[in-house]
C-alpha atoms as a PDB file:
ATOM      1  CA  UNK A   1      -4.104   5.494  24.389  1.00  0.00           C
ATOM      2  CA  UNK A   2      -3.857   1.431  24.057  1.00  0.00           C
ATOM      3  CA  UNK A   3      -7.426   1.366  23.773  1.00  0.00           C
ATOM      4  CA  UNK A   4      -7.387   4.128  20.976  1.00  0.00           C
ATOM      5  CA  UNK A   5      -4.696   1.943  18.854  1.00  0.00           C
ATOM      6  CA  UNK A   6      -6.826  -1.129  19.391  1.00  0.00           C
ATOM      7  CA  UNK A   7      -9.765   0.494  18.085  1.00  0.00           C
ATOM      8  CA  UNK A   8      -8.118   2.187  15.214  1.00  0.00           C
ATOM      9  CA  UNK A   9      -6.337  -1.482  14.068  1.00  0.00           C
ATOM     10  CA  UNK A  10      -9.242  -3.164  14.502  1.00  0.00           C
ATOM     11  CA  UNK A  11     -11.899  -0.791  12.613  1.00  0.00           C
ATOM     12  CA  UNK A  12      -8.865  -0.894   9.657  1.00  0.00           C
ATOM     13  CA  UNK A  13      -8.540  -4.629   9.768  1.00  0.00           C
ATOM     14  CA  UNK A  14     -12.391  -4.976   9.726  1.00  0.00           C
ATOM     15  CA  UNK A  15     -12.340  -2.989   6.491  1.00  0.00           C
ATOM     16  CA  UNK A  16      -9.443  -4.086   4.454  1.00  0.00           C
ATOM     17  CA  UNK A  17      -9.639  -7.605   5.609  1.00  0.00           C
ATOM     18  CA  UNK A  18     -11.111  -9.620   2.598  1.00  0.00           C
ATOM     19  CA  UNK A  19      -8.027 -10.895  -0.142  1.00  0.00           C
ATOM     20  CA  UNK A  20      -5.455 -10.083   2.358  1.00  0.00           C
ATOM     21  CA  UNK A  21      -3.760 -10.025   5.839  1.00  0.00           C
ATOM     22  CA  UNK A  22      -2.277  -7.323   7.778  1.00  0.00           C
ATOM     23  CA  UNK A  23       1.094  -8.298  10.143  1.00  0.00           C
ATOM     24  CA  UNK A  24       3.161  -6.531  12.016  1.00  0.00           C
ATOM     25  CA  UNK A  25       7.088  -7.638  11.640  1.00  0.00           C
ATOM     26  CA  UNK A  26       9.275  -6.007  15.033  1.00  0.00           C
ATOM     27  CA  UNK A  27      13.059  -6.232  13.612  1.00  0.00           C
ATOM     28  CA  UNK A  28      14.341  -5.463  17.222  1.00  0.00           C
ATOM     29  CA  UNK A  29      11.715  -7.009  19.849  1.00  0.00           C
ATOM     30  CA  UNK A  30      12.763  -4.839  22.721  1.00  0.00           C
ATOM     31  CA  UNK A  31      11.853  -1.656  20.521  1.00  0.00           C
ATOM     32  CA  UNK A  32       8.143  -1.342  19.406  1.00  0.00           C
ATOM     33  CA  UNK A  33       8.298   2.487  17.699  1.00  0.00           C
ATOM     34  CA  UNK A  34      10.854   1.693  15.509  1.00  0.00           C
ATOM     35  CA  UNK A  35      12.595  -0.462  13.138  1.00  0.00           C
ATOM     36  CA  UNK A  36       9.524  -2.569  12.231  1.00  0.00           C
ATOM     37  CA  UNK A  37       7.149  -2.584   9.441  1.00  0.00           C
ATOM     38  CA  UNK A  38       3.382  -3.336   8.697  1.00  0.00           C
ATOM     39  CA  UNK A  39       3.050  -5.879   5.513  1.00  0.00           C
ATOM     40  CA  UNK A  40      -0.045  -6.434   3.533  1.00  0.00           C
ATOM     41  CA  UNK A  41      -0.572  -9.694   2.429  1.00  0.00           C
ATOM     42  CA  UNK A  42      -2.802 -10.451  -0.644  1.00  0.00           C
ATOM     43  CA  UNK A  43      -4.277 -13.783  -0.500  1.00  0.00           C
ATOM     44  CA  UNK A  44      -3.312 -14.742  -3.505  1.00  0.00           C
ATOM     45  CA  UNK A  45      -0.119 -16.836  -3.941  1.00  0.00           C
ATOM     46  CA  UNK A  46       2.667 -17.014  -4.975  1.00  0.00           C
ATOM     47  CA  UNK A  47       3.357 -12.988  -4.296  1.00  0.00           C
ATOM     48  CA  UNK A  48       3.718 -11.383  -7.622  1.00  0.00           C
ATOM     49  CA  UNK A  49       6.285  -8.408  -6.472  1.00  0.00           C
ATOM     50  CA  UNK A  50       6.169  -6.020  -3.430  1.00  0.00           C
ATOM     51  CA  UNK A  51       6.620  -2.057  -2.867  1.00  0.00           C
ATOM     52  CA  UNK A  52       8.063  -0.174   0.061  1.00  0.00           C
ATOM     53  CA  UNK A  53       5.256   2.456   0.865  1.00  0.00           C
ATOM     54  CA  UNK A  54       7.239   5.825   2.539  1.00  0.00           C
ATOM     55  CA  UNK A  55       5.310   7.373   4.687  1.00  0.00           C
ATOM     56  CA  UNK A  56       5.298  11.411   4.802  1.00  0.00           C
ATOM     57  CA  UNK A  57       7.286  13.418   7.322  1.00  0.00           C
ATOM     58  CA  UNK A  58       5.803  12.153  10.765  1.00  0.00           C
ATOM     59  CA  UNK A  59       3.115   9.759  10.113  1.00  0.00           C
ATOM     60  CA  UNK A  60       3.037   6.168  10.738  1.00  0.00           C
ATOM     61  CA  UNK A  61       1.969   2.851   8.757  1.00  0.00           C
ATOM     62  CA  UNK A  62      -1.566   3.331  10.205  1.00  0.00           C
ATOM     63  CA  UNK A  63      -1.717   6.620   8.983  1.00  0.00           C
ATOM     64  CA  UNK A  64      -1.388   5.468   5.644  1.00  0.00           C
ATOM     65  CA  UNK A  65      -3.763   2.684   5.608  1.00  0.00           C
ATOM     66  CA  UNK A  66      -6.352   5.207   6.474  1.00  0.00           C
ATOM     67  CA  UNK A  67      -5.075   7.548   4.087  1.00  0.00           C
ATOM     68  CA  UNK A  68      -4.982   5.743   0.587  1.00  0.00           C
ATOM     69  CA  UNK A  69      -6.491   2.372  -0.132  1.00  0.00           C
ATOM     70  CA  UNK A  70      -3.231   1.893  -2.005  1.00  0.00           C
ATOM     71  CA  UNK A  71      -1.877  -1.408  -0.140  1.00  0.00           C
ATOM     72  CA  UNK A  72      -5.544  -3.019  -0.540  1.00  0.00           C
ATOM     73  CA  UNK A  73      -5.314  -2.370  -4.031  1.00  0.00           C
ATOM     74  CA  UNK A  74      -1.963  -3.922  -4.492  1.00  0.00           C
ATOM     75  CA  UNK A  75      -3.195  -6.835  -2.350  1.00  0.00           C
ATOM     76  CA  UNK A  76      -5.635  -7.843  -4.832  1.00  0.00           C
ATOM     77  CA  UNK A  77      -3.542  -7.219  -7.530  1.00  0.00           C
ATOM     78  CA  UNK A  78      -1.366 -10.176  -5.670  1.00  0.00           C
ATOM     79  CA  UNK A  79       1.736  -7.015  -4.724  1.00  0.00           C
ATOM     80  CA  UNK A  80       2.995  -7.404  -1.100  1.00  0.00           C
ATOM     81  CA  UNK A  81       3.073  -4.008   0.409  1.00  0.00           C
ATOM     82  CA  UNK A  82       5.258  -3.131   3.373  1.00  0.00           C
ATOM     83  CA  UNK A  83       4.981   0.413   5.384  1.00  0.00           C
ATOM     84  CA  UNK A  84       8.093   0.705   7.632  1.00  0.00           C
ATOM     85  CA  UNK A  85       9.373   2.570  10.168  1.00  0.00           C
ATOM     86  CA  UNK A  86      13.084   2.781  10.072  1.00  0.00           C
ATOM     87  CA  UNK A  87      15.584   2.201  12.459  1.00  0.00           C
ATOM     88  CA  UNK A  88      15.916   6.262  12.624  1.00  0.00           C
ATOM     89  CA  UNK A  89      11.971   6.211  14.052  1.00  0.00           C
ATOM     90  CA  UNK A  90       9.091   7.743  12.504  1.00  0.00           C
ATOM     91  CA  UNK A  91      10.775  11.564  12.029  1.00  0.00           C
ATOM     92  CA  UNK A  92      13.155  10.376   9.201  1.00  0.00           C
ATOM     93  CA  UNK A  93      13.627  12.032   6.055  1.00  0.00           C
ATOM     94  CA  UNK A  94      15.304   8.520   4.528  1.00  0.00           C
ATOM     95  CA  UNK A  95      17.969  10.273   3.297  1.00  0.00           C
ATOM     96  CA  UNK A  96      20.803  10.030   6.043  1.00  0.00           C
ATOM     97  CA  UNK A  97      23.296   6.766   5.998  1.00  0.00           C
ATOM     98  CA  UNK A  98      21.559   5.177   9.227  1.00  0.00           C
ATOM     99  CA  UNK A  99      17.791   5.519   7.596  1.00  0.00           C
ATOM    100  CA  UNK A 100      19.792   3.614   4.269  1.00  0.00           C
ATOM    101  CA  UNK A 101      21.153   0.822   6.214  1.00  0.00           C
ATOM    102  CA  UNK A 102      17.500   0.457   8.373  1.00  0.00           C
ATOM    103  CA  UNK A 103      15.569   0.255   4.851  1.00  0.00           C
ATOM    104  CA  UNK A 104      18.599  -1.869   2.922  1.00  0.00           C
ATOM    105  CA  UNK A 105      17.643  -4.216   6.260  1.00  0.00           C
ATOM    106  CA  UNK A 106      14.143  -4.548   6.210  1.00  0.00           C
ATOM    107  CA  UNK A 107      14.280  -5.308   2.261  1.00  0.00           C
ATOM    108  CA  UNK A 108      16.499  -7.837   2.916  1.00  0.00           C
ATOM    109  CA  UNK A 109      14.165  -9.061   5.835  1.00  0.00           C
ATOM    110  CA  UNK A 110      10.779  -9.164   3.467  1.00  0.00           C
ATOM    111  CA  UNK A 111      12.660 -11.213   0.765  1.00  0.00           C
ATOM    112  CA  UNK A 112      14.076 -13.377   3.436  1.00  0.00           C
ATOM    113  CA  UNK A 113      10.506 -13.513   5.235  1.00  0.00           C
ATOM    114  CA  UNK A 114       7.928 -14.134   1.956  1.00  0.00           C
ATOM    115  CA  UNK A 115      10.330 -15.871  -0.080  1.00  0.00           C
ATOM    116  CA  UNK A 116      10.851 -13.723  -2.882  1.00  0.00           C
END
């Protein structure tokens, strides 16, 4: 399954890797499925703004980089995108108190993080 993951990140980072960076950001290090987030980086700096891209029910931030060119396009448009998995884990409808805080958190972390 490792070997599957590695293949899949690096195929994506092959393809999206020109005007920006891909980074994973663990909130809680002892916890790898949840409470983190996957940041897109243009190259370009200062960052202009960033987004929070939601996932649907039960995918993950590699889904959507496969699924939508969406955070590339921001990228070069100089708009930090983030694609997080709450504290809740990755079946969360984001609409319960606990999948508020996890989300109020990880904004706070990316302004914290990239300056802004």
């Amino acid at each position: 399954m490792k070997k599957i993951v590695l293949l899949i990140l690096t195929v994506l980072f092959s393809t999206i890797s020109f005007g920006q960076k891909i980074e994973t950001v663990y909130l809680d290090f002892k916890d790898s499925t949840s409470n983190m987030y996957i940041a897109v980086i243009p190259e370009a700096r200062p960052i202009k703004a960033f987004m929070f891209l939601l996932d649907g029910f039960d995918a993950s931030p590699q889904d959507i980089l496969v699924q939508t060119e969406l955070p590339q396009y921001a990228a070069k448009q100089g708009i930090l995108t983030i694609l997080p998995i709450l504290k809740t884990g990755s079946l969360y409808f984001g609409v319960d108190s606990l999948s508020q805080q996890s989300l109020n958190s990880q904004i706070k972390n990316v302004i914290d993080k990239y300056d802004l």
